[in-house]
PDB file of N, CA and C in Angstrom:
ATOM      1  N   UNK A   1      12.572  -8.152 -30.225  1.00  0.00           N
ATOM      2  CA  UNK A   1      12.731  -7.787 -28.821  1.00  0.00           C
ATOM      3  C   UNK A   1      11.652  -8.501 -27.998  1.00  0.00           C
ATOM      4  N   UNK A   2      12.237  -9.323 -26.948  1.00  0.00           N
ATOM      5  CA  UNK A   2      10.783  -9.708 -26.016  1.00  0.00           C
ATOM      6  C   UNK A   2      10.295  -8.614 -25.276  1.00  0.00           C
ATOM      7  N   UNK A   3       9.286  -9.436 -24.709  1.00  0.00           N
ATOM      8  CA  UNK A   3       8.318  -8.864 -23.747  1.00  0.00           C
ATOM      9  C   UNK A   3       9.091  -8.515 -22.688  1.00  0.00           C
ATOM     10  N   UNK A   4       8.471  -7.244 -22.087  1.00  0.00           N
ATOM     11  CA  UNK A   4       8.871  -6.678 -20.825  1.00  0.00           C
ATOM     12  C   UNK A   4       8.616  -7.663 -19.625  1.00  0.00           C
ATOM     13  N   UNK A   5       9.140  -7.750 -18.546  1.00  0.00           N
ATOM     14  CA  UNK A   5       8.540  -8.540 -18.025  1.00  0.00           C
ATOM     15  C   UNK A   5       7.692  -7.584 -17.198  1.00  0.00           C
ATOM     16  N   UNK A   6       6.944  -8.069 -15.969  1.00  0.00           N
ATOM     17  CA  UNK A   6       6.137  -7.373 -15.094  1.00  0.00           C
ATOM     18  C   UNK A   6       7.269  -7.349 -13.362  1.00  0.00           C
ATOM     19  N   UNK A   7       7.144  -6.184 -12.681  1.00  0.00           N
ATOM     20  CA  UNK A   7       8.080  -6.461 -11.619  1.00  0.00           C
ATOM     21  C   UNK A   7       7.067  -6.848 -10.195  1.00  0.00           C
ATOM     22  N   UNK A   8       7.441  -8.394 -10.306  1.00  0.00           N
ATOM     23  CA  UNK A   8       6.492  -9.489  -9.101  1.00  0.00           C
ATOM     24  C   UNK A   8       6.275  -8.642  -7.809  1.00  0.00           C
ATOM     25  N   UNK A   9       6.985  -7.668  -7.135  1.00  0.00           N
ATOM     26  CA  UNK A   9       6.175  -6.892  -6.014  1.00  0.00           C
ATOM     27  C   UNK A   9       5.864  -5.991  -6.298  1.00  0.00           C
ATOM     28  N   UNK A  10       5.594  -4.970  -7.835  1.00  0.00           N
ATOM     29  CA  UNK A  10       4.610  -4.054  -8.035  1.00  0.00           C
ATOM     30  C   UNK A  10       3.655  -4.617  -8.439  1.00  0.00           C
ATOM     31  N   UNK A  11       3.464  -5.660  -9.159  1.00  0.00           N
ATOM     32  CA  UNK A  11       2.083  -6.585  -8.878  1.00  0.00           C
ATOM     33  C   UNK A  11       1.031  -6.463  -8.184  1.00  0.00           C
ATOM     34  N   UNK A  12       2.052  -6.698  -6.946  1.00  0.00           N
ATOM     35  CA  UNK A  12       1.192  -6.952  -5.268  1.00  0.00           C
ATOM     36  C   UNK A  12       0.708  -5.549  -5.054  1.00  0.00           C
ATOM     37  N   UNK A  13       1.753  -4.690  -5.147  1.00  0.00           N
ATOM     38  CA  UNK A  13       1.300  -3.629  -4.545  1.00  0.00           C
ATOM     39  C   UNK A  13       0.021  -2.273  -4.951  1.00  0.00           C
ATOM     40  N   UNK A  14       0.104  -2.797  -6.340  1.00  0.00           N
ATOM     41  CA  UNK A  14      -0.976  -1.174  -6.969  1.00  0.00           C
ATOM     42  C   UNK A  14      -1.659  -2.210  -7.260  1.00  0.00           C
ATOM     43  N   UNK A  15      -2.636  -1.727  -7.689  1.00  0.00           N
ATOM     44  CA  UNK A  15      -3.817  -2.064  -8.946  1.00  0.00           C
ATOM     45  C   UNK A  15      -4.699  -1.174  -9.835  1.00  0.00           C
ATOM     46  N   UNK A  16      -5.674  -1.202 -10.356  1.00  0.00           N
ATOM     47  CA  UNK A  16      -6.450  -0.399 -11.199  1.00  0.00           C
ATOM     48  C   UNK A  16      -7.819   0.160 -10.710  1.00  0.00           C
ATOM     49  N   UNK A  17      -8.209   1.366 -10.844  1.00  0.00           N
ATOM     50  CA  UNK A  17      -9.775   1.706 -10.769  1.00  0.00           C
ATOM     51  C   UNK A  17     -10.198   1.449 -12.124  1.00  0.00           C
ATOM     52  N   UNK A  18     -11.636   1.590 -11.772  1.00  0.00           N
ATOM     53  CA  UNK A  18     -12.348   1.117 -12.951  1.00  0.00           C
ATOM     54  C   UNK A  18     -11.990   2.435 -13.971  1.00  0.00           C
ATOM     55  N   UNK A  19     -11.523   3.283 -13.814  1.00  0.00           N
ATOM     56  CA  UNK A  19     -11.256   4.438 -14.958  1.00  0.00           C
ATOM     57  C   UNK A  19     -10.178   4.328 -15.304  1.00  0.00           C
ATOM     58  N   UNK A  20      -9.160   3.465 -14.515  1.00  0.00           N
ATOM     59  CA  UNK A  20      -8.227   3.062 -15.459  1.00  0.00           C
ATOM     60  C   UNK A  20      -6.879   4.167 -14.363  1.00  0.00           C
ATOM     61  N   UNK A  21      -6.900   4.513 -13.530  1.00  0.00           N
ATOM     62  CA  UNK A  21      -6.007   4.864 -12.480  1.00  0.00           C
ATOM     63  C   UNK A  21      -5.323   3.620 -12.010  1.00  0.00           C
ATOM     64  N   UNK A  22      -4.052   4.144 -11.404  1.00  0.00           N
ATOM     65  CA  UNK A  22      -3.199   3.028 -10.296  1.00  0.00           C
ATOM     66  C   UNK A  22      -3.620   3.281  -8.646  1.00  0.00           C
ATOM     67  N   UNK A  23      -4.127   2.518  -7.858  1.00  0.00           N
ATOM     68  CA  UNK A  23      -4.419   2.915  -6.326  1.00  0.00           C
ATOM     69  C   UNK A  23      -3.635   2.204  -5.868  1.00  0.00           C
ATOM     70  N   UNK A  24      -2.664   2.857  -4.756  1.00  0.00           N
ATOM     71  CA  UNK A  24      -1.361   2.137  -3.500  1.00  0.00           C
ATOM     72  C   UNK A  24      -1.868   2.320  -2.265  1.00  0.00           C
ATOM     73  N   UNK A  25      -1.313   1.581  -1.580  1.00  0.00           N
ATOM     74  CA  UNK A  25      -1.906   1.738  -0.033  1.00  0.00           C
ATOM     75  C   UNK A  25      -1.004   2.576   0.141  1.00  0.00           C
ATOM     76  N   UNK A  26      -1.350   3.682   1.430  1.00  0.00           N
ATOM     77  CA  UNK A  26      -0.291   4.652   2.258  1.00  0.00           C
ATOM     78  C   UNK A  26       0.606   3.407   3.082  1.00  0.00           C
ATOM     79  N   UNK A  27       1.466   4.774   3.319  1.00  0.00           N
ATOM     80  CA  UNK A  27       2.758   3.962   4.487  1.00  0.00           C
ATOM     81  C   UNK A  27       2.305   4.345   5.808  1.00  0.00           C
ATOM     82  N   UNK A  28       3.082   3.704   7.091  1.00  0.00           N
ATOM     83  CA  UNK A  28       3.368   4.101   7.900  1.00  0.00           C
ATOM     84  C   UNK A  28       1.752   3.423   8.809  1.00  0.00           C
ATOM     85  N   UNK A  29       1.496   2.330   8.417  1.00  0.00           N
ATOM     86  CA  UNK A  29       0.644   2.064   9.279  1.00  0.00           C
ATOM     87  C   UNK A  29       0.651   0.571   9.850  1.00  0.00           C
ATOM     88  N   UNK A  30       1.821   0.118  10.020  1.00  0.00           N
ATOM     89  CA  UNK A  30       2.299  -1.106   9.990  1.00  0.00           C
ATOM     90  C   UNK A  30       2.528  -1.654  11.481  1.00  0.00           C
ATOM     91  N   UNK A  31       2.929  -0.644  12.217  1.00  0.00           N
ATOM     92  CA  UNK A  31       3.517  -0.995  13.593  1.00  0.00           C
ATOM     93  C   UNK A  31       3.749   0.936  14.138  1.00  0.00           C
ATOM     94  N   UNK A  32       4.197   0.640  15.792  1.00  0.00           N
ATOM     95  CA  UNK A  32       4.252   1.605  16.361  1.00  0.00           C
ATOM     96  C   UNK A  32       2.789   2.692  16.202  1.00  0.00           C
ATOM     97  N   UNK A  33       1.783   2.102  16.677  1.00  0.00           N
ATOM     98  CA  UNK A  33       0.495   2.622  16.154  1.00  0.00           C
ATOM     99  C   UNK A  33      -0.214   3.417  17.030  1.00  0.00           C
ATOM    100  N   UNK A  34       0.703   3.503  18.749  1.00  0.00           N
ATOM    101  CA  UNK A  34      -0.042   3.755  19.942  1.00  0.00           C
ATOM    102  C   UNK A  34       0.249   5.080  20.285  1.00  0.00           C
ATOM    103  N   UNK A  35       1.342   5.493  19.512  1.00  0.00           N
ATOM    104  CA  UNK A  35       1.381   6.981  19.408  1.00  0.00           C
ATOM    105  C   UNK A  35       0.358   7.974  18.515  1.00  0.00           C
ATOM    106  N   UNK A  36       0.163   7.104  17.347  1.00  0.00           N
ATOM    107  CA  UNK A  36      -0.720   7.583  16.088  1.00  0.00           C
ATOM    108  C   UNK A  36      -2.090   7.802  16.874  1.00  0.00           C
ATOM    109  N   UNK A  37      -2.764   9.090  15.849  1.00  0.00           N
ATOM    110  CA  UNK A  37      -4.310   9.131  16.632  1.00  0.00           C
ATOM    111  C   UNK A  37      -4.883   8.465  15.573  1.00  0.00           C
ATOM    112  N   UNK A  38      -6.291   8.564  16.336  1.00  0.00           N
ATOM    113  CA  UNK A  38      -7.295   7.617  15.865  1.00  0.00           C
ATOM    114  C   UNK A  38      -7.601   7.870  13.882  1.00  0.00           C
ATOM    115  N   UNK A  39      -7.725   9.487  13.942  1.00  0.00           N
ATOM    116  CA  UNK A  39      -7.888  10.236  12.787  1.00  0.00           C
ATOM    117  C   UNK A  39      -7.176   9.587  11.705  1.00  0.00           C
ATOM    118  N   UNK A  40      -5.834  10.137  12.406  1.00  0.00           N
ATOM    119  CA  UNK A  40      -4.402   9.547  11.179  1.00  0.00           C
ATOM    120  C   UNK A  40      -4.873   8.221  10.579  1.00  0.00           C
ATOM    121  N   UNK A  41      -4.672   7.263  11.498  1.00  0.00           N
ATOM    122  CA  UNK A  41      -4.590   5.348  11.491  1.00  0.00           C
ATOM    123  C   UNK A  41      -5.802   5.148  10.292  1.00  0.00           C
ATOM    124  N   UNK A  42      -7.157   5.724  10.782  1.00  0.00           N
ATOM    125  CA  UNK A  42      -7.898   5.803   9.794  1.00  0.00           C
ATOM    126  C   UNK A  42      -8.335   6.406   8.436  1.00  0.00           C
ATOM    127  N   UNK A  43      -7.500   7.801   8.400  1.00  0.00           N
ATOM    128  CA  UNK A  43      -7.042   8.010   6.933  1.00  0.00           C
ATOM    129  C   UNK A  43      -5.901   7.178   6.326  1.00  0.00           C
ATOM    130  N   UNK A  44      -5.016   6.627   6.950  1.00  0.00           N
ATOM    131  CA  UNK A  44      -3.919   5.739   6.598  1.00  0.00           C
ATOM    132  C   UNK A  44      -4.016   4.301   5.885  1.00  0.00           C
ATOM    133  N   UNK A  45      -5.563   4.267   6.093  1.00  0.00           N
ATOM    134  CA  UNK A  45      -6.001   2.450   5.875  1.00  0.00           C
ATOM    135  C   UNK A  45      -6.765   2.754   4.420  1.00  0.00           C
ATOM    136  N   UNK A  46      -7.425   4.094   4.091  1.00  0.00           N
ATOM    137  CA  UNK A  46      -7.636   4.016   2.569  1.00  0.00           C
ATOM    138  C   UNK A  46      -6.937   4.033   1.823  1.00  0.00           C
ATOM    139  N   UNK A  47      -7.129   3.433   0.786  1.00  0.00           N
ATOM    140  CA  UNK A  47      -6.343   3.695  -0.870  1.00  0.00           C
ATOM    141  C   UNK A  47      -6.312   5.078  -1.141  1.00  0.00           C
ATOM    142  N   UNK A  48      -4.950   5.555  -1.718  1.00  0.00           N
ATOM    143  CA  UNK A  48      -4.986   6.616  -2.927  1.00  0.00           C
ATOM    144  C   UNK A  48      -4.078   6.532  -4.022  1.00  0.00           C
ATOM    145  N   UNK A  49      -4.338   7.253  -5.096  1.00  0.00           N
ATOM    146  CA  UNK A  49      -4.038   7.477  -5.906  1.00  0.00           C
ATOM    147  C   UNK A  49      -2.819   7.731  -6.482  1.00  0.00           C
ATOM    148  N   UNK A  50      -2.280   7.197  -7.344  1.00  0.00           N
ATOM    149  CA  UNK A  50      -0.433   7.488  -7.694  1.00  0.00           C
ATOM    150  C   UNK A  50      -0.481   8.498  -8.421  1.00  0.00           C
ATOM    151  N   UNK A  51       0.267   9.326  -7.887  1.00  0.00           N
ATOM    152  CA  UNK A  51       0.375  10.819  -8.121  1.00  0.00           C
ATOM    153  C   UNK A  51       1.164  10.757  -9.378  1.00  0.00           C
ATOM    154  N   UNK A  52       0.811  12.001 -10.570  1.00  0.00           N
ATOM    155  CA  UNK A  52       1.640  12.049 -11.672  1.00  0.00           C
ATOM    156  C   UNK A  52       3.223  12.412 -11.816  1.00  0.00           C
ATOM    157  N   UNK A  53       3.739  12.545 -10.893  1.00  0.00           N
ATOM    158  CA  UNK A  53       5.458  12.313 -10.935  1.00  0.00           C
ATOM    159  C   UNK A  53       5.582  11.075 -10.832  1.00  0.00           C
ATOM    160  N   UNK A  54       4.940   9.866 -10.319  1.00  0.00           N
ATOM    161  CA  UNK A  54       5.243   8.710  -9.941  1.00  0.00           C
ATOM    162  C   UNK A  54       4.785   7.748 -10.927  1.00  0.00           C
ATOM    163  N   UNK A  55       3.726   8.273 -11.513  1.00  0.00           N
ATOM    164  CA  UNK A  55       2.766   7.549 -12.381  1.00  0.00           C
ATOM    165  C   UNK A  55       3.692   6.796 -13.947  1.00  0.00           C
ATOM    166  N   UNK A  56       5.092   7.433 -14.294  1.00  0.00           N
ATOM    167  CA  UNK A  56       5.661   7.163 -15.506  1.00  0.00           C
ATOM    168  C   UNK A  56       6.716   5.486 -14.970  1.00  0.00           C
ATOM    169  N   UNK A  57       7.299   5.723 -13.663  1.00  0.00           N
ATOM    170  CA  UNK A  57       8.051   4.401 -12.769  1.00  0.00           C
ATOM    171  C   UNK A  57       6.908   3.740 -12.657  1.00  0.00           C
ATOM    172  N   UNK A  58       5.802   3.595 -12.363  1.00  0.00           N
ATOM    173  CA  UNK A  58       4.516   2.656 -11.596  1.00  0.00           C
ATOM    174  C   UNK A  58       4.359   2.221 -13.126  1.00  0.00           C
ATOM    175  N   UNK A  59       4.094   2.599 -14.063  1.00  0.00           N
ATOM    176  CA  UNK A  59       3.805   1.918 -15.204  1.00  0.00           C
ATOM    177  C   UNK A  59       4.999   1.051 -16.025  1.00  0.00           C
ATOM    178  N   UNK A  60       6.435   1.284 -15.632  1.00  0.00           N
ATOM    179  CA  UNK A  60       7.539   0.897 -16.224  1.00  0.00           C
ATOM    180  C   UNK A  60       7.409  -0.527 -15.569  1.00  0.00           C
ATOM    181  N   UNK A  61       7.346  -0.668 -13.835  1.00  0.00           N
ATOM    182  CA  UNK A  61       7.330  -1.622 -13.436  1.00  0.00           C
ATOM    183  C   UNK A  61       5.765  -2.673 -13.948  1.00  0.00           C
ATOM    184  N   UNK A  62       5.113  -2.103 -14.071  1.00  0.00           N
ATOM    185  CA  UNK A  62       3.985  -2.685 -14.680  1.00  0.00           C
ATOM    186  C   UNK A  62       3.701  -3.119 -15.560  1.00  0.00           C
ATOM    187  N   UNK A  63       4.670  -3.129 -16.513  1.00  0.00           N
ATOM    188  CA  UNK A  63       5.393  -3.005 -18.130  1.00  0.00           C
ATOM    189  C   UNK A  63       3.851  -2.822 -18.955  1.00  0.00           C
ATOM    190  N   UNK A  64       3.593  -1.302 -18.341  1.00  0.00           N
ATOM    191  CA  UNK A  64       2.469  -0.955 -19.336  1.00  0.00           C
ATOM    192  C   UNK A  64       2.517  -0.290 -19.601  1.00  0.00           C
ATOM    193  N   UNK A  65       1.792   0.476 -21.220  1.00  0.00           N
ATOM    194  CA  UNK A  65       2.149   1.480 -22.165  1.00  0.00           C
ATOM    195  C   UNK A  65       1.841   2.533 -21.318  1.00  0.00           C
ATOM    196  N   UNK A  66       2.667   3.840 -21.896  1.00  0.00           N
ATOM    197  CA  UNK A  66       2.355   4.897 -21.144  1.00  0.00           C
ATOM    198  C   UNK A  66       1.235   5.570 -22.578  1.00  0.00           C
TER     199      UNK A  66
END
């Protein structure tokens, strides 16, 4: 059986902490920004964490062991 491949825009999109987590950027901060407050926009621009319902798809596309 070959290799899994890797899926080229989950690539882009996650990556790793040094403990070995996946970090995604949030949504919704792309456009239409003049309604958003200041608060939001700026919790919106940190990284978090891929939550464990999501965490088993984020690794499939990643073609890494669970």
């Amino acid at each position: 059986m070959p290799k899994m491949k890797t899926n080229s825009s989950a690539k882009k999109r996650f990556s790793f902490t040094g403990s070995g987590k996946i970090k995604r950027k949030k949504a919704y901060k792309r456009h239409i920004l003049t309604k958003k407050e200041k608060d939001r926009k700026r919790q919106l621009g940190k990284d978090a964490i891929v939550s464990k319902e999501d965490l088993g798809n984020v690794k499939l596309l990643l073609a890494i062991g669970k």
